[in-house]
C-alpha atoms as a PDB file:
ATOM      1  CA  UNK A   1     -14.419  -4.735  24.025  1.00  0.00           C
ATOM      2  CA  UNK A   2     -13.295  -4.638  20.423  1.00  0.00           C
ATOM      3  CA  UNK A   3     -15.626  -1.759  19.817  1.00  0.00           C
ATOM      4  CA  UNK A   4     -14.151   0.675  22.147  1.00  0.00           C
ATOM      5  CA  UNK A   5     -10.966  -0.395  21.417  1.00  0.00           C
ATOM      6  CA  UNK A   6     -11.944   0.278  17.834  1.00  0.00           C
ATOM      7  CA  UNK A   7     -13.175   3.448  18.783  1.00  0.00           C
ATOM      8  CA  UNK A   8     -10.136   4.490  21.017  1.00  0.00           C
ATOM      9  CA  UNK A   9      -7.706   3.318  18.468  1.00  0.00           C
ATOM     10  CA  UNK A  10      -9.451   5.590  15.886  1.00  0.00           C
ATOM     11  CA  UNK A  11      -9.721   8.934  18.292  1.00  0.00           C
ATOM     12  CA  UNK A  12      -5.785   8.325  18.893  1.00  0.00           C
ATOM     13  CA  UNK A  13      -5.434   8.950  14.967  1.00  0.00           C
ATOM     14  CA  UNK A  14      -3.959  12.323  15.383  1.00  0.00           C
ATOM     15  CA  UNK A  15      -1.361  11.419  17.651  1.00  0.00           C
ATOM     16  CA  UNK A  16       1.805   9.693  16.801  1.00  0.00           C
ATOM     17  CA  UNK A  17       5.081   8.267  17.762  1.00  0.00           C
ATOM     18  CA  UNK A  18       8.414   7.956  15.968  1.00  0.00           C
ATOM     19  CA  UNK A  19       9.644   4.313  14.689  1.00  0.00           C
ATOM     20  CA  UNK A  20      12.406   2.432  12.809  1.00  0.00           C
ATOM     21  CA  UNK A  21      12.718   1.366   9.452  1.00  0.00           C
ATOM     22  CA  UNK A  22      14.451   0.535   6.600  1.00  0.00           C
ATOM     23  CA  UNK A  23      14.871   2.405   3.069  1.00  0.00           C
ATOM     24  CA  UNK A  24      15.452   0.524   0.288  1.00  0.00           C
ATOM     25  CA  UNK A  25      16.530   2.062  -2.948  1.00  0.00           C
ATOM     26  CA  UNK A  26      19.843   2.670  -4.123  1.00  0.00           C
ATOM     27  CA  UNK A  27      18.757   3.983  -7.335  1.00  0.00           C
ATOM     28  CA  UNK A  28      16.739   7.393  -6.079  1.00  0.00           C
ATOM     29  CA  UNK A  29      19.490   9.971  -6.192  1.00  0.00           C
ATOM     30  CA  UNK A  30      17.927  12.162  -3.672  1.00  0.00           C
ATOM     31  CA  UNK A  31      17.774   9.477  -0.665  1.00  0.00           C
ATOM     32  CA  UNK A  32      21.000   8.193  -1.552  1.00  0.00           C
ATOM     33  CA  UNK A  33      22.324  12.096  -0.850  1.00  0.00           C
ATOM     34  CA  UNK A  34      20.364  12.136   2.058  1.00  0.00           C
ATOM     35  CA  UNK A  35      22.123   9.149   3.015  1.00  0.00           C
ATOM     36  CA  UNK A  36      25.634  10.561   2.192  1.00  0.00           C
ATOM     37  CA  UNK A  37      24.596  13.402   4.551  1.00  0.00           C
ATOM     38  CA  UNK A  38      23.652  11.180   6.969  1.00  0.00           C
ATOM     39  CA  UNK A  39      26.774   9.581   7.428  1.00  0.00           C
ATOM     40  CA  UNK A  40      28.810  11.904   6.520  1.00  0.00           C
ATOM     41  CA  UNK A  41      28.098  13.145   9.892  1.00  0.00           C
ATOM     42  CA  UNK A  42      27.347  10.802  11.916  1.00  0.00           C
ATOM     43  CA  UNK A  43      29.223  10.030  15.380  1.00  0.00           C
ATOM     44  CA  UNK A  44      29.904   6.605  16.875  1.00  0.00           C
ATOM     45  CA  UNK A  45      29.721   8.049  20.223  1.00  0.00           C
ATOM     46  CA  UNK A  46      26.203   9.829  19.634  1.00  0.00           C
ATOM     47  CA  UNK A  47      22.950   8.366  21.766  1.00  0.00           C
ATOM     48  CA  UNK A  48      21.385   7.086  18.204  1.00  0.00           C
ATOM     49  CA  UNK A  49      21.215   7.937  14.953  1.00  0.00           C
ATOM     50  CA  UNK A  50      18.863  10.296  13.192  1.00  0.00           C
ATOM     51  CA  UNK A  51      17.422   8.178  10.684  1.00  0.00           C
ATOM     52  CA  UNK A  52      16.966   5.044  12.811  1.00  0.00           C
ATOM     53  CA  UNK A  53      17.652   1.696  11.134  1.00  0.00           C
ATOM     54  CA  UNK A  54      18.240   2.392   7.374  1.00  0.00           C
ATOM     55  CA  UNK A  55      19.809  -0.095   4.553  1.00  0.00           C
ATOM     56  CA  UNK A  56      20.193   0.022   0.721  1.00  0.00           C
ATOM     57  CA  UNK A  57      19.456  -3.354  -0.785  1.00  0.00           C
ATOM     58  CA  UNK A  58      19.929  -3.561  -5.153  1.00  0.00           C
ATOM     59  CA  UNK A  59      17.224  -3.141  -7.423  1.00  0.00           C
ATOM     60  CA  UNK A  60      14.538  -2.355  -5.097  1.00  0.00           C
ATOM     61  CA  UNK A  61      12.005   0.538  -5.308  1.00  0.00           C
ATOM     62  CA  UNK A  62      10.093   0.394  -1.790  1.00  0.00           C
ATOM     63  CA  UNK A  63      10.660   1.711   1.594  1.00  0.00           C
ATOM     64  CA  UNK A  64       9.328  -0.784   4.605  1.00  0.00           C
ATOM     65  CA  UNK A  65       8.315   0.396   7.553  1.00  0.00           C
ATOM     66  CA  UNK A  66      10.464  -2.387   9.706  1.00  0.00           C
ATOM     67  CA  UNK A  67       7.699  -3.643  12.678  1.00  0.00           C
ATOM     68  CA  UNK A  68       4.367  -3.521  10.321  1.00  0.00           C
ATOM     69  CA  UNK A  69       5.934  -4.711   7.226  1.00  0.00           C
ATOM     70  CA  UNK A  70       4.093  -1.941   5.653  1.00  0.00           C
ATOM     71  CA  UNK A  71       5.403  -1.140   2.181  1.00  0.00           C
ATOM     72  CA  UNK A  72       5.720   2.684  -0.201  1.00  0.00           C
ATOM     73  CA  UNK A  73       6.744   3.048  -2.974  1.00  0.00           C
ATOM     74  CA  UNK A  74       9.582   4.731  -3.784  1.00  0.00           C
ATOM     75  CA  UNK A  75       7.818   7.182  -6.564  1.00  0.00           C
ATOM     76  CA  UNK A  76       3.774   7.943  -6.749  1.00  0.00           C
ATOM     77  CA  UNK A  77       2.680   9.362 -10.000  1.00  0.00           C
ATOM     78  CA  UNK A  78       5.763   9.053 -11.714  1.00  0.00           C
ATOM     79  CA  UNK A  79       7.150  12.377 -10.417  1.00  0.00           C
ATOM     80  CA  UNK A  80       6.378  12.400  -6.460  1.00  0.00           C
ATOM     81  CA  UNK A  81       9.343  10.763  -4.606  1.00  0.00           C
ATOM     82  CA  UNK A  82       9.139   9.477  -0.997  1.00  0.00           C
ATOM     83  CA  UNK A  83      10.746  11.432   1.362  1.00  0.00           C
ATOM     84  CA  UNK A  84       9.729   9.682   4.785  1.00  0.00           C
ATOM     85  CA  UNK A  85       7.910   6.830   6.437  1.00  0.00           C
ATOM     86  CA  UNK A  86       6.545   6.916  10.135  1.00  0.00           C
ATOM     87  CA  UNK A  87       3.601   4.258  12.341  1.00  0.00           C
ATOM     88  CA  UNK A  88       0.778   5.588  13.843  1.00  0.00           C
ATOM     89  CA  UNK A  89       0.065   4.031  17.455  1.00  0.00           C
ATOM     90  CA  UNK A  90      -2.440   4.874  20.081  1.00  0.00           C
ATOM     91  CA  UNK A  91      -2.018   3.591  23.568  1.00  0.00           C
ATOM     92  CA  UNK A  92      -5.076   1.652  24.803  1.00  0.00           C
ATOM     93  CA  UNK A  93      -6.586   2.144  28.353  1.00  0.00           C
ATOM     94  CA  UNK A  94      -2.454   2.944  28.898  1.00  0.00           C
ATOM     95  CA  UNK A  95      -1.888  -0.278  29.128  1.00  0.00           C
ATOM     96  CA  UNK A  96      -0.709  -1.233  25.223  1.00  0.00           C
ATOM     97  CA  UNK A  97      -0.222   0.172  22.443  1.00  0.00           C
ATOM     98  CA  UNK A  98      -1.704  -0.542  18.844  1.00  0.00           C
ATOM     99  CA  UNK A  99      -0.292   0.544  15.545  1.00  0.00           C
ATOM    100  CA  UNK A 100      -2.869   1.743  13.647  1.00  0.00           C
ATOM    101  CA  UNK A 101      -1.368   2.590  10.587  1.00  0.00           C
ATOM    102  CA  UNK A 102       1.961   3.175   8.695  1.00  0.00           C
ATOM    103  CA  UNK A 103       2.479   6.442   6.379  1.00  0.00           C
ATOM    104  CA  UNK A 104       4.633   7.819   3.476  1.00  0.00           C
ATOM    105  CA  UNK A 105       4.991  11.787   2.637  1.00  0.00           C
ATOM    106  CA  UNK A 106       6.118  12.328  -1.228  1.00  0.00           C
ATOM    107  CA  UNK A 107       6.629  15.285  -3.006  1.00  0.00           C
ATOM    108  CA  UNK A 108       7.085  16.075  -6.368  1.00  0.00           C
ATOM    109  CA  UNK A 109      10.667  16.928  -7.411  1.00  0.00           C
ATOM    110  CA  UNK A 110      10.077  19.042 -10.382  1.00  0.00           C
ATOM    111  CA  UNK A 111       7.663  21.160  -7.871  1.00  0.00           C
ATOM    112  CA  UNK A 112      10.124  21.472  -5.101  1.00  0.00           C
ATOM    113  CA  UNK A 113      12.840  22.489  -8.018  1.00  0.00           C
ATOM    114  CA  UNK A 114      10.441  25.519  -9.532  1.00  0.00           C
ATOM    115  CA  UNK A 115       9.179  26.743  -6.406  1.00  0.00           C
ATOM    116  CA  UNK A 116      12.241  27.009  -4.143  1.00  0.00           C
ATOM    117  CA  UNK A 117      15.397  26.430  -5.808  1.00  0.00           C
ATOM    118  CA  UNK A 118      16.025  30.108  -6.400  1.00  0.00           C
ATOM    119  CA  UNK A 119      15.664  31.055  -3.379  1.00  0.00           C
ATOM    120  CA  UNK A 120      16.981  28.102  -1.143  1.00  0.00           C
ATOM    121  CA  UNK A 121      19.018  26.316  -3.975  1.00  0.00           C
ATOM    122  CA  UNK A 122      22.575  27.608  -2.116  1.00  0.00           C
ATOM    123  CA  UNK A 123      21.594  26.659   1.509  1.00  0.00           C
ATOM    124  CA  UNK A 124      23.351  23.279   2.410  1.00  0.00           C
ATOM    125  CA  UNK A 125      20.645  20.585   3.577  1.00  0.00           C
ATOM    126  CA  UNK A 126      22.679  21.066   6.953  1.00  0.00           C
ATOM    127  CA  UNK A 127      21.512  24.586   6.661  1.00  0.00           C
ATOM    128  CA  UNK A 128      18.050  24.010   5.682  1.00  0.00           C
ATOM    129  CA  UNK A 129      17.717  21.410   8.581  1.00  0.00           C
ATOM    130  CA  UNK A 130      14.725  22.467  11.113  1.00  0.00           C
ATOM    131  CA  UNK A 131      14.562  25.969   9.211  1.00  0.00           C
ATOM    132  CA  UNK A 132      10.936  26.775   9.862  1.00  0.00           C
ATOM    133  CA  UNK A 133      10.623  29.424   6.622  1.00  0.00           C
ATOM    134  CA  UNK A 134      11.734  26.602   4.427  1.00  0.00           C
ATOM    135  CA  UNK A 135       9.142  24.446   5.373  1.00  0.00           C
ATOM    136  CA  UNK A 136       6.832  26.966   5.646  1.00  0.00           C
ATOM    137  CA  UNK A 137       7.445  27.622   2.009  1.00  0.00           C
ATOM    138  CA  UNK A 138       6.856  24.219   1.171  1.00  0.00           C
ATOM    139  CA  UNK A 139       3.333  23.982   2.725  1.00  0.00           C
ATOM    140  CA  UNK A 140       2.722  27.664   1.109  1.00  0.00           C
ATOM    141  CA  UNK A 141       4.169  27.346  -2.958  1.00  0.00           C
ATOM    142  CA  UNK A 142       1.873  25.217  -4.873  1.00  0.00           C
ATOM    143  CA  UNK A 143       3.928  21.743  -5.059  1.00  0.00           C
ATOM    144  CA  UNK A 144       2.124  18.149  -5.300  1.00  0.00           C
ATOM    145  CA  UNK A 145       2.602  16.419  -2.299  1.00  0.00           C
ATOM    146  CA  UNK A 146       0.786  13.013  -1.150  1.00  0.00           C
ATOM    147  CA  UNK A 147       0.437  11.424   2.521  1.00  0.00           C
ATOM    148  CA  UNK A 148       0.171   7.968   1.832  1.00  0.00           C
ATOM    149  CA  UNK A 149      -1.540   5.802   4.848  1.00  0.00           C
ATOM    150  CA  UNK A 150      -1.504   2.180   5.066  1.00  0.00           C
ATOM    151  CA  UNK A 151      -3.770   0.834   7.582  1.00  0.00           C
ATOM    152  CA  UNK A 152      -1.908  -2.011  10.042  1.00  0.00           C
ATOM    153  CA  UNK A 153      -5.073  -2.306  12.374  1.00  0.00           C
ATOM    154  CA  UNK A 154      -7.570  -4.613  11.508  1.00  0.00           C
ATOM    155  CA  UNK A 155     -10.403  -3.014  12.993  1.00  0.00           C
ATOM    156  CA  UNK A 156     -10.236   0.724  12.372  1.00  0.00           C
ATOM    157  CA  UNK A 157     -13.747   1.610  10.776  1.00  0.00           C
ATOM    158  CA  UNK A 158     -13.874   4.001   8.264  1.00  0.00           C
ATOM    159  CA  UNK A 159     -16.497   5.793  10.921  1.00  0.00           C
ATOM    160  CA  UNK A 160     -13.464   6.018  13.598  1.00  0.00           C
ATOM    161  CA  UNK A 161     -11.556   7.447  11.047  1.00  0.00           C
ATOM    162  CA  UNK A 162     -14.081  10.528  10.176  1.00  0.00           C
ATOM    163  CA  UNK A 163     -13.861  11.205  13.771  1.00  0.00           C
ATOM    164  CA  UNK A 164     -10.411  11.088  14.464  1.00  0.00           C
ATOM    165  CA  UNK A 165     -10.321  13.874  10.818  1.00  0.00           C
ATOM    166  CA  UNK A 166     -12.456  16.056  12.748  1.00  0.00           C
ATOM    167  CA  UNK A 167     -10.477  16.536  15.759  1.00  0.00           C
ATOM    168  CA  UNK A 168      -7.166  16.227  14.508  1.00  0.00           C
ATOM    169  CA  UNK A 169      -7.732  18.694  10.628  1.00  0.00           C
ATOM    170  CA  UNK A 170     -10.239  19.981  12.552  1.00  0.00           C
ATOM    171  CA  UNK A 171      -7.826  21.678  14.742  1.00  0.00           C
ATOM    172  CA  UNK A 172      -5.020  22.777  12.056  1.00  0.00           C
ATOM    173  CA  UNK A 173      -8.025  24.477  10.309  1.00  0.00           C
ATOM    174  CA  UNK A 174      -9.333  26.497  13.137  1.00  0.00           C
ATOM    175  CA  UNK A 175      -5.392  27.122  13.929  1.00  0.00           C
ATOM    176  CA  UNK A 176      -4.283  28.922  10.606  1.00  0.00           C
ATOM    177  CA  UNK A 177      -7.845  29.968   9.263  1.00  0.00           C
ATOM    178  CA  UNK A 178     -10.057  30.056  12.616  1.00  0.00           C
ATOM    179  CA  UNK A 179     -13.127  29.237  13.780  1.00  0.00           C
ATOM    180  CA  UNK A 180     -15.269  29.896  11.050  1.00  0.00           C
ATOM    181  CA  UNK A 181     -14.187  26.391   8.597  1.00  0.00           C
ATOM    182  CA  UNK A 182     -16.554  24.027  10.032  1.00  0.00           C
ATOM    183  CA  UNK A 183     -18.574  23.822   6.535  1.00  0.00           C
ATOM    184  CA  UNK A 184     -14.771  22.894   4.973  1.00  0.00           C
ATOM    185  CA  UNK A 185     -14.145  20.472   7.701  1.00  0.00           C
ATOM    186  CA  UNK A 186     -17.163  18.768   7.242  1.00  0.00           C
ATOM    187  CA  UNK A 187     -17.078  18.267   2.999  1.00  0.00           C
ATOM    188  CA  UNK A 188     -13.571  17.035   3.945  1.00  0.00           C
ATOM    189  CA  UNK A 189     -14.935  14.123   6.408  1.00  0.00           C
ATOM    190  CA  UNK A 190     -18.050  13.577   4.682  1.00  0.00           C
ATOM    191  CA  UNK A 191     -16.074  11.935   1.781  1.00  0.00           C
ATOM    192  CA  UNK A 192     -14.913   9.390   4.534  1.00  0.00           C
ATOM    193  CA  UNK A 193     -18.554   7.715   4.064  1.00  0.00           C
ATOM    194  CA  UNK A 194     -19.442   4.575   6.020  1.00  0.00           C
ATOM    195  CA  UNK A 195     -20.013   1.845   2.894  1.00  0.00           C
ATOM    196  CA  UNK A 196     -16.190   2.145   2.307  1.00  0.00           C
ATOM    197  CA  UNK A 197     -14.253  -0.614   4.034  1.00  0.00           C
ATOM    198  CA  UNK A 198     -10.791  -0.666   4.777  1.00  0.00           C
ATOM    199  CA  UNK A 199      -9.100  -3.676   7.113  1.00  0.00           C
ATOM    200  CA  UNK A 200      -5.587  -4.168   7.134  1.00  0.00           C
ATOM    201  CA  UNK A 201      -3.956  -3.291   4.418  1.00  0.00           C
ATOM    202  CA  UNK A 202      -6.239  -0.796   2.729  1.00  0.00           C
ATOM    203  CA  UNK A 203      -4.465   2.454   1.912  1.00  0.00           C
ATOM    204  CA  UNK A 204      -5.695   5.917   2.002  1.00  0.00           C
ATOM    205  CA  UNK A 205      -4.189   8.960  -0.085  1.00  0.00           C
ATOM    206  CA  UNK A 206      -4.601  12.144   0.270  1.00  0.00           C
ATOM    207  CA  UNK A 207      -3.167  13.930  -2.357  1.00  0.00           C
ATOM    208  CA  UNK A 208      -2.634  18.035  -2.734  1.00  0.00           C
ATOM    209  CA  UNK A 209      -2.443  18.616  -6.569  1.00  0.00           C
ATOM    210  CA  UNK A 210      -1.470  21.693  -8.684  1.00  0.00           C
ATOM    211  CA  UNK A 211      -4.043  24.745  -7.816  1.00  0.00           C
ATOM    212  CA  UNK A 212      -4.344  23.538  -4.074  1.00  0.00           C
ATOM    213  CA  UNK A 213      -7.032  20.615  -4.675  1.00  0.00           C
ATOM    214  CA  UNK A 214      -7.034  18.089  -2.212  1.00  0.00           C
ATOM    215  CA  UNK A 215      -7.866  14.806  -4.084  1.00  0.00           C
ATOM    216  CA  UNK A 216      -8.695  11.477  -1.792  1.00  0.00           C
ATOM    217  CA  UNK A 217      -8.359   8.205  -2.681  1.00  0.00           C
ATOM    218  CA  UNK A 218      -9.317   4.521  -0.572  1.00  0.00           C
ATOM    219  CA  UNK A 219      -7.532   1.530  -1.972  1.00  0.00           C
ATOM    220  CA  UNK A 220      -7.322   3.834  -5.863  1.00  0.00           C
ATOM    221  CA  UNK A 221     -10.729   4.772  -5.509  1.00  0.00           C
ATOM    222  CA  UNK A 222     -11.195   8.292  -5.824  1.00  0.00           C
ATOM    223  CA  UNK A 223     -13.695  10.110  -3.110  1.00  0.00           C
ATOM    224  CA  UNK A 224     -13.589  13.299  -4.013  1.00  0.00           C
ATOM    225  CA  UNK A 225     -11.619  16.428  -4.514  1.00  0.00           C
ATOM    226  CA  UNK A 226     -11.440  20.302  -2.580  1.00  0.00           C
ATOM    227  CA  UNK A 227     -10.144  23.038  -3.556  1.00  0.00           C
ATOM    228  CA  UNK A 228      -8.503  24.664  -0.638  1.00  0.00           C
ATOM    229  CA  UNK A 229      -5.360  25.709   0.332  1.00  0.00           C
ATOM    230  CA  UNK A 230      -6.260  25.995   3.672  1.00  0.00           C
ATOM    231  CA  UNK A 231      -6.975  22.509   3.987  1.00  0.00           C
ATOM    232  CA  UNK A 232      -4.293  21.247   2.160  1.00  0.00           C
ATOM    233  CA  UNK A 233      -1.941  23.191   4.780  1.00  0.00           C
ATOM    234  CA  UNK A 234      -4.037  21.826   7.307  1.00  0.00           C
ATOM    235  CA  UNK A 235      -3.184  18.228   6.633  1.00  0.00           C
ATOM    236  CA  UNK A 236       0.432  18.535   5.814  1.00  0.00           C
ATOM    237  CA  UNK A 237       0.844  20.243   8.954  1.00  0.00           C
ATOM    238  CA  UNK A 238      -0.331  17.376  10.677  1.00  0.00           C
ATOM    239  CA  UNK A 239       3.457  15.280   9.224  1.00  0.00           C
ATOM    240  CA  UNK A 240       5.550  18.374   8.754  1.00  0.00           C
ATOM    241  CA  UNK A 241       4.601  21.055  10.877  1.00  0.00           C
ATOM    242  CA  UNK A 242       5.306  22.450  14.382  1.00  0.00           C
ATOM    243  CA  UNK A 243       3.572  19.512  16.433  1.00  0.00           C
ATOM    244  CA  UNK A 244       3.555  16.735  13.945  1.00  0.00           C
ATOM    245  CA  UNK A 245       2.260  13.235  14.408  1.00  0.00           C
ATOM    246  CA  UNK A 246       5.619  11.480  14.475  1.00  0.00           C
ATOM    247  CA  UNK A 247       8.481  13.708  15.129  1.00  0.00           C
ATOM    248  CA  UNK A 248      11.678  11.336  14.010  1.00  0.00           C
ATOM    249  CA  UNK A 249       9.394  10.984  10.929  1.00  0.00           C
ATOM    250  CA  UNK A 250       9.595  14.607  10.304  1.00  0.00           C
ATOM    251  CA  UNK A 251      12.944  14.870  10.806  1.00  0.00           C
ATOM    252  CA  UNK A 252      13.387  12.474   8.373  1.00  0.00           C
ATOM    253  CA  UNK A 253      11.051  14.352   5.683  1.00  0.00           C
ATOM    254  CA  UNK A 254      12.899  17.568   6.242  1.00  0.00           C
ATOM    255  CA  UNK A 255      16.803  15.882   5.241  1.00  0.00           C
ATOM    256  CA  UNK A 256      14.519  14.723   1.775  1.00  0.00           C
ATOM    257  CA  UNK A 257      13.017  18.175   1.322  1.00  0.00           C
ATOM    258  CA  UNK A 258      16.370  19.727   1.748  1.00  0.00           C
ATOM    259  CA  UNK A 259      18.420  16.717   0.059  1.00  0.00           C
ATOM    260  CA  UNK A 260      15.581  17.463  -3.468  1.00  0.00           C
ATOM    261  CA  UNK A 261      16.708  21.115  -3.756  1.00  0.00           C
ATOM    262  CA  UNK A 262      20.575  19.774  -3.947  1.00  0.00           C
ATOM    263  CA  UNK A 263      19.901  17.603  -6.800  1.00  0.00           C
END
């Protein structure tokens, strides 16, 4: 039983579902105008707030992902800031669900203030809100970005994971570039090999850096690195575009994107 669970849970990786959490750093300047934004306006007699259940707490540089506990840091690489956390779940026979992991999205400020300040830098973030150009400029310009996952199942194997990459990328890559990208799709899974481990708590990166490479990383191991700006579209797409994993997540990565260009 806790195989095909196992095996369920890791087929359900390309689907997701929004969640709560809580953002903690009062000293990043660009969440803290996102947060001004946020409340600026907000209304007391709306359903339920954007952003879900957000606090600032002093001196802290981590976001939390409220039911998992899961942790981000606020900056990766020095210059990538996080712009958005979301949980993965997969329902189970439809009769529970199972988080399978948490996730971050970061992007590197000095990127996003080369590549589109001059042409967005007057747009208000209300304006730049759910504008698809804008983000499709920020999957197209060459800006670092990193999803960050953190695993919150205990028994996802790293050979559920391949297979839930192949279905899931495999699909962005035959959307935007067609049907001829299996040889791509499969140097991108093959780095997923089976002697890496990852329980609860490991953490996978996948990391688009200048020149469109697509570095991965299990627990700071590097796996290996394409060039491809397909791919790297493909994957971001998967948080960010049209029909995105976690949808409140999204929403909560576009007020960042649009709250960096206003700093």
């Amino acid at each position: 039983m806790a195989g095909s669970v196992a095996a369920a849970v890791g087929v359900g990786i390309g689907m997701g579902l929004a969640i709560s959490h809580k953002i903690k750093n009062q000293k990043d300047p660009f969440l803290q105008n996102a947060l001004d934004f946020f409340f600026s306006n907000y209304r007391p007699n709306c359903s339920s707030p954007m952003w879900g259940s957000l606090s600032l707490a002093d001196n802290t540089t981590e976001a939390v992902e409220s039911k998992t506990g899961a942790s981000f840091p606020s900056v990766l690489s020095d210059t990538q800031q996080l712009l958005g956390i979301g949980l993965r779940k997969k329902s189970i026979l439809g009769l529970k669900n199972i988080d399978v992991y948490a996730f971050g999205v970061y992007a590197d400020y000095t990127d996003m203030k080369n590549s589109l300040s001059e042409k967005y830098g007057q747009f208000s973030v209300s304006e730049l809100k759910q504008n698809k150009e804008f983000l499709e400029d920020v999957l197209e310009k060459d800006i670092r970005m990193t999803v960050r996952l953190q695993i919150v199942y205990g028994r996802l194997s790293i050979r559920s994971v391949r297979s839930a990459f192949e279905e899931s990328v495999g699909s962005r890559l035959q959307k935007f570039g067609g049907p001829d990208n299996k040889e791509l799709l499969q140097r991108f899974t093959s780095l997923f090999k089976d002697e890496y481990k990852i329980p609860r708590g490991s953490v996978i990166e996948l990391s688009k850096e200048q020149g469109h490479v697509l570095c991965t990383k299990i627990d700071g191991n590097d796996v290996g690195c394409i060039q491809s700006k397909l791919l790297c579209w493909s994957i971001l797409d998967l948080y960010i575009g049209e029909d995105p994993f976690d949808v409140k997540a999204k929403e909560e990565i576009e007020l960042s994107l649009a709250s960096l260009l206003q700093n």
